[in-house]
Structure formats: structure tokens, C-alpha cells
C-alpha atoms as a PDB file:
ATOM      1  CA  UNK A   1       0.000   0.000   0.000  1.00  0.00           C
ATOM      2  CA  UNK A   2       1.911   2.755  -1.093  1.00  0.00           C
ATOM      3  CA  UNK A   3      -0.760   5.586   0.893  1.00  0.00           C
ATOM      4  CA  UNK A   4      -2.132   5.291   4.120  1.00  0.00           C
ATOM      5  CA  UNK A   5      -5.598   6.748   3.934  1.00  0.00           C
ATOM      6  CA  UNK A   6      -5.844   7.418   8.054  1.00  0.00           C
ATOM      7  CA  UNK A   7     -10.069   7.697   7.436  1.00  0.00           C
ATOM      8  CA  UNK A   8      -9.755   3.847   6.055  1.00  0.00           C
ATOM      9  CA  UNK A   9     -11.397   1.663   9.218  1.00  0.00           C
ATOM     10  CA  UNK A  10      -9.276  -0.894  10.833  1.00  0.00           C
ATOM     11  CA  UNK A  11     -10.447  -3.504   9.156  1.00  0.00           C
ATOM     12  CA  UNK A  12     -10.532  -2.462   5.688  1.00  0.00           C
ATOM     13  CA  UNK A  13      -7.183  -1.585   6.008  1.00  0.00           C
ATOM     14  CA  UNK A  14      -5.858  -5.336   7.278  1.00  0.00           C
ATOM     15  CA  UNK A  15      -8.328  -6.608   4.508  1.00  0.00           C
ATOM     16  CA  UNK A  16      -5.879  -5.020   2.088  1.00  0.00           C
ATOM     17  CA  UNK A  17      -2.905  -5.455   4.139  1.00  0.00           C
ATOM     18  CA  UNK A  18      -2.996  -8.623   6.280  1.00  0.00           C
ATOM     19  CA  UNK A  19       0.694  -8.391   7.220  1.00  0.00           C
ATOM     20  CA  UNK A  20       0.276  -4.901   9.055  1.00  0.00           C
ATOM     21  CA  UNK A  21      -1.423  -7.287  11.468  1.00  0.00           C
ATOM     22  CA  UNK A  22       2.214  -7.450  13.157  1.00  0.00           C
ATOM     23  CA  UNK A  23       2.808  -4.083  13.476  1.00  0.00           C
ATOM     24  CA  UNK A  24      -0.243  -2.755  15.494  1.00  0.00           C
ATOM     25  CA  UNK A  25      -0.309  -6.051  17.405  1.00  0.00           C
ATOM     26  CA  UNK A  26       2.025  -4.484  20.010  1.00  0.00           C
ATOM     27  CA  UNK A  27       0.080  -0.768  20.138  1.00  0.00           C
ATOM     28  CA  UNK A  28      -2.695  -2.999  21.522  1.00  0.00           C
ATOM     29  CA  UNK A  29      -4.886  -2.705  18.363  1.00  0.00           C
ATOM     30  CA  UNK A  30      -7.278  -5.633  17.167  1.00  0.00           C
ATOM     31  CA  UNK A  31      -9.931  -6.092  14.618  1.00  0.00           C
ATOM     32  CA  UNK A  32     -12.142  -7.258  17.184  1.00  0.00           C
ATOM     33  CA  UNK A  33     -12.165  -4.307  19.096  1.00  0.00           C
ATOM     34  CA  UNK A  34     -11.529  -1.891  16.819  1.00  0.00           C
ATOM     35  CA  UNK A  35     -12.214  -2.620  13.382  1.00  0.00           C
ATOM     36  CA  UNK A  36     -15.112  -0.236  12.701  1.00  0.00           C
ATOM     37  CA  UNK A  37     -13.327   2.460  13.716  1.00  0.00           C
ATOM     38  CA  UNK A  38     -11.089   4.611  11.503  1.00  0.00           C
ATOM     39  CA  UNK A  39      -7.619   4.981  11.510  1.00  0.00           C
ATOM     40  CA  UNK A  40      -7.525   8.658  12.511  1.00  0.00           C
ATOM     41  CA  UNK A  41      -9.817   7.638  14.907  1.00  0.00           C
ATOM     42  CA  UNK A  42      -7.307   4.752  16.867  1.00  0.00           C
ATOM     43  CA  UNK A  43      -4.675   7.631  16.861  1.00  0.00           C
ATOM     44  CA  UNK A  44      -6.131  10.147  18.774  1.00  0.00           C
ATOM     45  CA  UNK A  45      -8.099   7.412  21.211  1.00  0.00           C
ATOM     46  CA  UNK A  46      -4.448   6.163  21.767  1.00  0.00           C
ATOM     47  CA  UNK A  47      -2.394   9.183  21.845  1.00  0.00           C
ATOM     48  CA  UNK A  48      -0.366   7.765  18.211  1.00  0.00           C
ATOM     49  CA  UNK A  49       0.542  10.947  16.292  1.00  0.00           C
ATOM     50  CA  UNK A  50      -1.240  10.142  12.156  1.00  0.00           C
ATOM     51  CA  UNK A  51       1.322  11.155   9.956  1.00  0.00           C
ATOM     52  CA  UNK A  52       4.195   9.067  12.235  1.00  0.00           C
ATOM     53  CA  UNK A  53       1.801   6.037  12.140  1.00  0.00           C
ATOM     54  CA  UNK A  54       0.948   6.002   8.836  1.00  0.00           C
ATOM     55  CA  UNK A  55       4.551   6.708   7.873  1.00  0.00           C
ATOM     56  CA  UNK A  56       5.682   3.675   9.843  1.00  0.00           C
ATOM     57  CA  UNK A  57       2.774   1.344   8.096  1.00  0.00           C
ATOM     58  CA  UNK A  58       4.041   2.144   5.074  1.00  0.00           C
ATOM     59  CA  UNK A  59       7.523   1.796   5.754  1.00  0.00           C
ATOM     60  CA  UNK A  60       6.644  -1.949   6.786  1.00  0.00           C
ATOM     61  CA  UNK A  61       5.203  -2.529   3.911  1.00  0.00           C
ATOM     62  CA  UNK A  62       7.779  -1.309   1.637  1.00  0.00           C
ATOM     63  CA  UNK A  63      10.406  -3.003   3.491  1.00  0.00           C
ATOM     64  CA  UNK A  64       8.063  -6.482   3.458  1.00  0.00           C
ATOM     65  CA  UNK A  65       7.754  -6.127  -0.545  1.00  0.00           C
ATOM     66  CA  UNK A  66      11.573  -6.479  -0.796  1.00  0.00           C
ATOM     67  CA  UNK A  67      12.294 -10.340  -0.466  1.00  0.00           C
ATOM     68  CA  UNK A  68      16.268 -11.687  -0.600  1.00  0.00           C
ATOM     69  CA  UNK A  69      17.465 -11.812  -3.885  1.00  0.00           C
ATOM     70  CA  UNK A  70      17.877 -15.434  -5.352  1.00  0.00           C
ATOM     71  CA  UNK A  71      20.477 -16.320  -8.056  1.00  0.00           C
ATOM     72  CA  UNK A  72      17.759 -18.131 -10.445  1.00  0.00           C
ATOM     73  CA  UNK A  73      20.494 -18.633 -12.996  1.00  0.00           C
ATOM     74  CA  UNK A  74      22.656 -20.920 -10.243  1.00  0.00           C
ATOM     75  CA  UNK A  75      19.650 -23.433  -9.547  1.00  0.00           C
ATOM     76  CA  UNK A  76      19.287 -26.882 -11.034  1.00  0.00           C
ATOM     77  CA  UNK A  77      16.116 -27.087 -13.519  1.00  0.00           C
ATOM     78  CA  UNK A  78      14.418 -28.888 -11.317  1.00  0.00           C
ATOM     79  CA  UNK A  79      14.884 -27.000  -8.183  1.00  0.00           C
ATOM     80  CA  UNK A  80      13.897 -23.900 -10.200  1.00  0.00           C
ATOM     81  CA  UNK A  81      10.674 -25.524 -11.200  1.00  0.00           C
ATOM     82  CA  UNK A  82       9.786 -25.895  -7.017  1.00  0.00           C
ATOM     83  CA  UNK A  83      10.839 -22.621  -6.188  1.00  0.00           C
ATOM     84  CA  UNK A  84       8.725 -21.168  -9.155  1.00  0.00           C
ATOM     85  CA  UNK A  85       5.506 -23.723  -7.820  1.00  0.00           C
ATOM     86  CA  UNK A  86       5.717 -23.011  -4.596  1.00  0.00           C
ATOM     87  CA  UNK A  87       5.752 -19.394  -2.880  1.00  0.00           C
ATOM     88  CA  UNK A  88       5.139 -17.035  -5.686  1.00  0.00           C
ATOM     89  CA  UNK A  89       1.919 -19.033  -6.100  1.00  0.00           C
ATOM     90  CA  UNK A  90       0.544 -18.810  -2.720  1.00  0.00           C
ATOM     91  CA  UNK A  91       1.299 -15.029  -3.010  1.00  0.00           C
ATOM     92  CA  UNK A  92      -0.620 -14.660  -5.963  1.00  0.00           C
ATOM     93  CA  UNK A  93      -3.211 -16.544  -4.927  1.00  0.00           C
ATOM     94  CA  UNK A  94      -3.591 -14.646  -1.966  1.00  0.00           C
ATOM     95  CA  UNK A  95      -3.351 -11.515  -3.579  1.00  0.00           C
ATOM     96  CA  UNK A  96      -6.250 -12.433  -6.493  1.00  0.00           C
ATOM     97  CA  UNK A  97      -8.236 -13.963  -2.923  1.00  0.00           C
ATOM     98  CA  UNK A  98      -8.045 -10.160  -1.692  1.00  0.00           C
ATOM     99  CA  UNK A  99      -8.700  -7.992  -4.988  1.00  0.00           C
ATOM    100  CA  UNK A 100     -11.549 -10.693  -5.352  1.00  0.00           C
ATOM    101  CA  UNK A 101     -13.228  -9.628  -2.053  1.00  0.00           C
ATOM    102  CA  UNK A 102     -12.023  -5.821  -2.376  1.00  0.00           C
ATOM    103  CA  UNK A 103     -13.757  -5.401  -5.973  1.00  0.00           C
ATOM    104  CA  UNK A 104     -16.884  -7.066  -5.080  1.00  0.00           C
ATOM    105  CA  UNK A 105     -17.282  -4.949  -1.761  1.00  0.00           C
ATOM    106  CA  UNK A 106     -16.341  -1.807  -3.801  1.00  0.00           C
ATOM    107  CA  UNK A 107     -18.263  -2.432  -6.785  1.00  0.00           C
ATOM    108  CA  UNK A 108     -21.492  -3.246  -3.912  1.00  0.00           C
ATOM    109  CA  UNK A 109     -21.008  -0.262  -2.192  1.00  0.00           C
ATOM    110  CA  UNK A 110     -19.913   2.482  -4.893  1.00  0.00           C
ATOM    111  CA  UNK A 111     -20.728   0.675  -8.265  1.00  0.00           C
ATOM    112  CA  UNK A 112     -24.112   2.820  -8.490  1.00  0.00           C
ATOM    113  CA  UNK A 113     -22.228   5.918  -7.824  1.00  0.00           C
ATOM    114  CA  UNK A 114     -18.870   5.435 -10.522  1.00  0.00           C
ATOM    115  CA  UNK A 115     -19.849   2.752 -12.611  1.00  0.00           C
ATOM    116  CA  UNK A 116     -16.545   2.235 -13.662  1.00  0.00           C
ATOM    117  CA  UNK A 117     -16.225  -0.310 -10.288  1.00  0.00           C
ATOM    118  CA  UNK A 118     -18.982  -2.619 -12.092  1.00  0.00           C
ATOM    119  CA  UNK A 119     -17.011  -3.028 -14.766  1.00  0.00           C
ATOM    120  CA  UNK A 120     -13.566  -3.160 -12.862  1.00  0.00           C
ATOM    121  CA  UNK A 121     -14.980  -6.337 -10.997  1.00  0.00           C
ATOM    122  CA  UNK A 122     -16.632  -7.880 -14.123  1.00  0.00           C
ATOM    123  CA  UNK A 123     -12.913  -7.499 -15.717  1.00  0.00           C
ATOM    124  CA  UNK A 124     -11.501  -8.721 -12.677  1.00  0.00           C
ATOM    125  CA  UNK A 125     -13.739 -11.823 -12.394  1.00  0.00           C
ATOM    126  CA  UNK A 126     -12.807 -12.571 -15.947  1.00  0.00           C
ATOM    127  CA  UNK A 127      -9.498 -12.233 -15.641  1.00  0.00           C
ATOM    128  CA  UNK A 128      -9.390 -14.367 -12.142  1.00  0.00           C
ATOM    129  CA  UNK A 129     -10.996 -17.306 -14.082  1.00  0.00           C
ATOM    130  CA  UNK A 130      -8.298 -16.739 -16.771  1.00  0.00           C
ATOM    131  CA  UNK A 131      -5.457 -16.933 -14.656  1.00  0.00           C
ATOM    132  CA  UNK A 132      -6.265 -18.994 -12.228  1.00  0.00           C
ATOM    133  CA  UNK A 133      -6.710 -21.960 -15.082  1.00  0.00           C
ATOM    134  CA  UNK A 134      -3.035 -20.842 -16.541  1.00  0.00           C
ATOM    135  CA  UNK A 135      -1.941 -21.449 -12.859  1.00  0.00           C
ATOM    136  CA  UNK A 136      -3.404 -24.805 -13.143  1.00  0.00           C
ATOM    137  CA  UNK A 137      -2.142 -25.656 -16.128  1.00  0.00           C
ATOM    138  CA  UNK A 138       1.397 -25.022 -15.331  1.00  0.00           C
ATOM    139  CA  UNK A 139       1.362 -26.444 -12.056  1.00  0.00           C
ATOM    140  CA  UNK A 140      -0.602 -30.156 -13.545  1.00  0.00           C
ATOM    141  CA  UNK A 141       1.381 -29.543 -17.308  1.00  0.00           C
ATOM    142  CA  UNK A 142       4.208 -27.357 -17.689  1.00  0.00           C
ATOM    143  CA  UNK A 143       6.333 -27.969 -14.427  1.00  0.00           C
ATOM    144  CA  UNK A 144       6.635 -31.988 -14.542  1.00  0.00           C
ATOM    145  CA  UNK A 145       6.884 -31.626 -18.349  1.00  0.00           C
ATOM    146  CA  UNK A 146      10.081 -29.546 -17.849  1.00  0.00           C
ATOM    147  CA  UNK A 147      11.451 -31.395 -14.665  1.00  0.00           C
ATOM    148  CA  UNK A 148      11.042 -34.503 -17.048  1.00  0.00           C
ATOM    149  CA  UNK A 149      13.492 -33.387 -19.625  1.00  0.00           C
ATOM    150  CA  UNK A 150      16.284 -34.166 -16.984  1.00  0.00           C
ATOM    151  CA  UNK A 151      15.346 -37.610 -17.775  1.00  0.00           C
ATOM    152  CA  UNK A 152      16.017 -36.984 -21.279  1.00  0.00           C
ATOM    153  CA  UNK A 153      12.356 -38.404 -22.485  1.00  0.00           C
ATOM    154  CA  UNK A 154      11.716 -37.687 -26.259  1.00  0.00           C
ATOM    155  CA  UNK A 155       8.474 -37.454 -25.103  1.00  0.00           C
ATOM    156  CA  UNK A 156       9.080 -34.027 -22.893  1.00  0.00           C
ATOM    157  CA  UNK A 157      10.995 -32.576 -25.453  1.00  0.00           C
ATOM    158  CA  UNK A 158       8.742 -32.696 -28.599  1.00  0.00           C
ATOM    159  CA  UNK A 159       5.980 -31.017 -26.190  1.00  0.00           C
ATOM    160  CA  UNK A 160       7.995 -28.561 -24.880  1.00  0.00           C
ATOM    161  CA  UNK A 161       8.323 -25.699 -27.861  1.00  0.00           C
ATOM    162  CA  UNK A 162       4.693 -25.622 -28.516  1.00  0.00           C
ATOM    163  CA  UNK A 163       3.498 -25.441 -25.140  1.00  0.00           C
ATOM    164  CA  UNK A 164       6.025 -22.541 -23.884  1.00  0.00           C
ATOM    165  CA  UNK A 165       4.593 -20.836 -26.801  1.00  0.00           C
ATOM    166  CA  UNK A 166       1.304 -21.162 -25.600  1.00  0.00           C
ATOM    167  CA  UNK A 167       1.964 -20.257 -21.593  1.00  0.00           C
ATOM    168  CA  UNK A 168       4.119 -17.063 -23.286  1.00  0.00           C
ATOM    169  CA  UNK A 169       0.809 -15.522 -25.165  1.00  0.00           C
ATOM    170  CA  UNK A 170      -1.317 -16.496 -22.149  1.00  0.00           C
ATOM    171  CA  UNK A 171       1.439 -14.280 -20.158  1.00  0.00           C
ATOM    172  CA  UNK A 172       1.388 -11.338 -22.696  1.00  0.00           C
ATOM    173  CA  UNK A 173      -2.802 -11.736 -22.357  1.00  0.00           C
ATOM    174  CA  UNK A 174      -2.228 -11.547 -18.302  1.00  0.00           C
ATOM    175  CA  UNK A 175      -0.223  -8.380 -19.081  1.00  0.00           C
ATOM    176  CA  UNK A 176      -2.739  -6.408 -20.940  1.00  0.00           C
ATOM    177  CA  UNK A 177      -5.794  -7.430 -19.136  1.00  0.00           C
ATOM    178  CA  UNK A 178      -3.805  -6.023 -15.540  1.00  0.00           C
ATOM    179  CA  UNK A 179      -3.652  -3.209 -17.942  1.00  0.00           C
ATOM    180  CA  UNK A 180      -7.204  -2.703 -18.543  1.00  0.00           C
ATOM    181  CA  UNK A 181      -7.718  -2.984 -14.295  1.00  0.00           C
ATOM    182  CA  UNK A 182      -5.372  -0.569 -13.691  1.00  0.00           C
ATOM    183  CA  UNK A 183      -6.884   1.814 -15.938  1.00  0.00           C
ATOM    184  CA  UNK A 184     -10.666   0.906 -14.752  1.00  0.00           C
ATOM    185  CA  UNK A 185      -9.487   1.405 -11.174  1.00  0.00           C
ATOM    186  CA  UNK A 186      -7.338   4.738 -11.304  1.00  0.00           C
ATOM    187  CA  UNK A 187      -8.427   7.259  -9.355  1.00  0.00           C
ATOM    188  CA  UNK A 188      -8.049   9.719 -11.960  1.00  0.00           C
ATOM    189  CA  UNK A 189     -10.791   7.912 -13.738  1.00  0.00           C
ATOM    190  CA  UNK A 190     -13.602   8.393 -11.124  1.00  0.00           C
ATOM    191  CA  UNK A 191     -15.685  11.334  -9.906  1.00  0.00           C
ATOM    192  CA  UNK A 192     -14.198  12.699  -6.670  1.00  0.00           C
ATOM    193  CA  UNK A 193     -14.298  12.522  -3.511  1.00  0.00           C
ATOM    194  CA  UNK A 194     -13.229   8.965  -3.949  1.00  0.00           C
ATOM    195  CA  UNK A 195     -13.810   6.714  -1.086  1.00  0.00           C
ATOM    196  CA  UNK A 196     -11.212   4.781   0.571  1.00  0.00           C
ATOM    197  CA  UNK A 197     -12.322   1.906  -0.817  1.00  0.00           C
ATOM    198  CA  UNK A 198     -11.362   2.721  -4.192  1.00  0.00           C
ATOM    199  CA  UNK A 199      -8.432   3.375  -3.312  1.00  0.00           C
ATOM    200  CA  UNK A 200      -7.950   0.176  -2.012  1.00  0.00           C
ATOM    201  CA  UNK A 201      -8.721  -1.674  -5.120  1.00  0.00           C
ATOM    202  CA  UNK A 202      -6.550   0.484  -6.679  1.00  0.00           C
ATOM    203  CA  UNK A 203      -3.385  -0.316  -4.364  1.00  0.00           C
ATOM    204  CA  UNK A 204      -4.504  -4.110  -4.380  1.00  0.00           C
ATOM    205  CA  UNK A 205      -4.415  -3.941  -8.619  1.00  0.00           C
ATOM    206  CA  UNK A 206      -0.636  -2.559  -7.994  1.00  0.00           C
ATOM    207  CA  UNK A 207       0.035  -4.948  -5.534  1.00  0.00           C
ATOM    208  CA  UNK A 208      -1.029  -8.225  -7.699  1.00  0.00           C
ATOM    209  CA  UNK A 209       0.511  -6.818 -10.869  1.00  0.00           C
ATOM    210  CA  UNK A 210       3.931  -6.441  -9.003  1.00  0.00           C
ATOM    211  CA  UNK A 211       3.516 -10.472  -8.272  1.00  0.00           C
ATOM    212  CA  UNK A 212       2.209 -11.435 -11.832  1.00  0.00           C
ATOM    213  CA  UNK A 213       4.890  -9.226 -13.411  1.00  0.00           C
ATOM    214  CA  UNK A 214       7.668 -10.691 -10.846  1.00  0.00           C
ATOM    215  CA  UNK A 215       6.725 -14.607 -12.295  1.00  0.00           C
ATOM    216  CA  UNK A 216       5.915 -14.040 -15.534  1.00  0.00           C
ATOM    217  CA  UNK A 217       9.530 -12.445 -15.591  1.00  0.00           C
ATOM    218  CA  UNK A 218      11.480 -15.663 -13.934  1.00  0.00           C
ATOM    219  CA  UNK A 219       9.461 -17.862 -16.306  1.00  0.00           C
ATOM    220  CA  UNK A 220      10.084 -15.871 -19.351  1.00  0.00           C
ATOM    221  CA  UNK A 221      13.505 -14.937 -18.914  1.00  0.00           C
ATOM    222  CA  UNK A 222      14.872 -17.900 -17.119  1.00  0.00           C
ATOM    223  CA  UNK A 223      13.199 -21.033 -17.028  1.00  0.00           C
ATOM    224  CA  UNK A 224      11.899 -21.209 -20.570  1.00  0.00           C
ATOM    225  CA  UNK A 225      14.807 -20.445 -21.955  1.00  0.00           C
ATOM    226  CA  UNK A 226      16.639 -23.058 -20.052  1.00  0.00           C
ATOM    227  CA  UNK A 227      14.284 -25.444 -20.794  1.00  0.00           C
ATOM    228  CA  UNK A 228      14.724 -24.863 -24.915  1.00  0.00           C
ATOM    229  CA  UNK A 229      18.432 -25.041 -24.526  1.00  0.00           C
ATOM    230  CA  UNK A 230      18.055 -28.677 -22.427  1.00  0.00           C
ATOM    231  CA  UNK A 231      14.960 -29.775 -24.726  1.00  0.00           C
ATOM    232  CA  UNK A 232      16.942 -29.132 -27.716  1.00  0.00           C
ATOM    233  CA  UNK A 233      19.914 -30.382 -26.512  1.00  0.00           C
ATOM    234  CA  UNK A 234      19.563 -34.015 -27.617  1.00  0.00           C
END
């Protein structure tokens, strides 16, 4: 979240950022207690000056979207194909799991209002459906048809060009669709005031095309092309 909107409630605000759970933890703050309430609200009840607070949630959260860096190139083929399975997919799927519930609650709320948040979510809905099948299909398909090229099959390796093609257009289709939500959801686009919720859509949009753009990236650049150079190597 790259603003803090202090009249966001409490609970809206961990819907879009779950992780900020361990920062106000310690301050005493729950959603139980105080998840109605707003932001600005919690600060002067608690005596937590608003620009130092919301400086320090989003200095968590910047810090929290900078992971180690990993030498791809270094991995075995195999060991690539886990890491790529594995982590990055949870994140995404937790990420399309939040922009799912922040577009319909949005598009509920403020659709009548800018109708441009009915057709964000009908995009979005599309585009989950879309996405979440290429997910699929990589994880049931393209994975343990590239981990079996270390076994030097014939089999793998006749299937491999056509199918990277095909997982390479879906990515470029992935890429302008996040387009099209972007645009649909900036705030530039709507009729002001526009409520925090917006703007949470709008920040979740960022947030999911940062971890689509981050895997399409390691597949493009680095695992396809390893797996042509092994596939073609026999």
C-alpha cells in the first residue's frame, strides 16, 4: 500500500494489508475491538501521532515487498521448477483472494455511484478465471513436463516448444488485461471525492501486478529459456 488513507477503518485496512497485522499487534490494536473504527480515529483514542503512524505502516510494507534476492540462474532445472511452484503461487493466490473480495465490496457499495467499479470487478472476475486456469495448467502440465526433460524423455521434449509458446501468449494476455484494471481502477478515472475503498482496489491492482509481473519475468527470462536449450539439446 503505497498511501495510508488514516479515514480507512481498521479492518478495511488489514483486509488489504494482512501483514500490518504485526505491526499494530504491540500498540494494543485488534480487529475485534476496533475494526469499525477509523484509523484517525485509533490515533487520537491512543495518543499515536497520524502522519508518524501512517509513515511507519508504510515503511513496513515497503520493506516487506523487498524479499532476498535469489540467483535463479545458479539453480538446477528442477529446483527452479519448485521454487517457481511453490511461494510465488501462494502469493498470488492470496493476492487475487483479496482484490476478489475488495472489488466485489467496492463495486457493492460504490458501483451505483462510478460505474466504472462494475465493470472493474466484471474485468476482474474474468481475468481471475483466466489466470487462475493458466496457474493450473502449469502447475498439472508445464512444471513436470520440464522437470522430465532431466530424464532426457523424447516425449518431454517434442511437447515442450509448442506449449512454452502457448503459456508465453497467455502471459502477454495476463499483461494487458492487468492493464485494462489498472486503468478501470485509477483514481483519476472516477468522480471525486473517492472513497477509501477505491483506493484500495486500486493499491490491491498494484500490488497483484507487481507479483504477476515478478513470475511471468522468472518464467520468461529464465526457465523457458533453459528449458529450450536442455529440450533441444539431444
Amino acid at each position: 500500500m503505497n498511501h495510508i488513507d488514516l479515514s480507512t477503518t481498521l479492518n478495511e485496512f488489514l483486509l488489504a494489508s494482512p501483514e500490518q497485522a504485526r505491526v499494530i499487534g504491540p500498540l494494543g490494536l485488534d480487529s475485534r475491538r476496533h475494526g469499525s473504527r477509523s484509523l484517525a480515529d485509533i490515533c487520537q483514542t491512543h495518543g499515536l501521532e497520524p502522519r508518524t503512524f501512517a509513515r511507519m505502516l508504510a515503511a513496513f510494507a515497503r520493506a516487506r515487498s523487498q524479499p532476498p534476492p535469489v540467483c535463479l540462474e545458479l539453480m538446477t532445472l528442477k529446483d527452479l521448477c519448485d521454487r517457481l511452484e511453490q511461494s510465488p503461487r501462494v502469493t498470488l493466490q492470496d493476492e487475487l483472494a483479496r482484490l476478489d473480495q475488495l472489488t466485489r465490496v467496492a463495486a457493492e457499495q460504490y458501483g451505483a455511484e462510478h460505474p466504472q467499479l462494475l465493470r472493474t470487478r466484471k474485468t476482474f472476475v474474468a481475468f481471475r478465471e483466466r489466470f487462475t486456469a493458466h496457474i493450473h495448467e502449469e502447475a498439472e502440465n508445464l512444471f513436470p513436463l520440464i522437470r522430465r526433460l532431466t530424464t532426457g524423455k523424447k516425449e518431454a521434449r517434442s511437447a515442450l516448444k509448442s506449449r512454452l509458446a502457448r503459456m508465453e501468449h497467455e502471459h502477454n494476455q495476463a499483461d494487458e488485461a492487468l492493464a485494462e484494471l489498472h486503468a478501470l481502477a485509477g483514481e483519476e478515472s472516477l468522480r471525486p471525492p473517492v472513497p477509501a475503498a477505491v483506493r484500495m482496489v486500486s493499491d490491491a491492482i498494484v500490488r497483484l501486478e507487481q507479483a504477476i509481473h515478478e513470475q511471468i519475468y522468472k518464467e520468461n527470462q529464465v526457465l523457458f529459456p533453459r528449458a529450450l536449450a536442455i529440450g533441444g539439446s539431444a
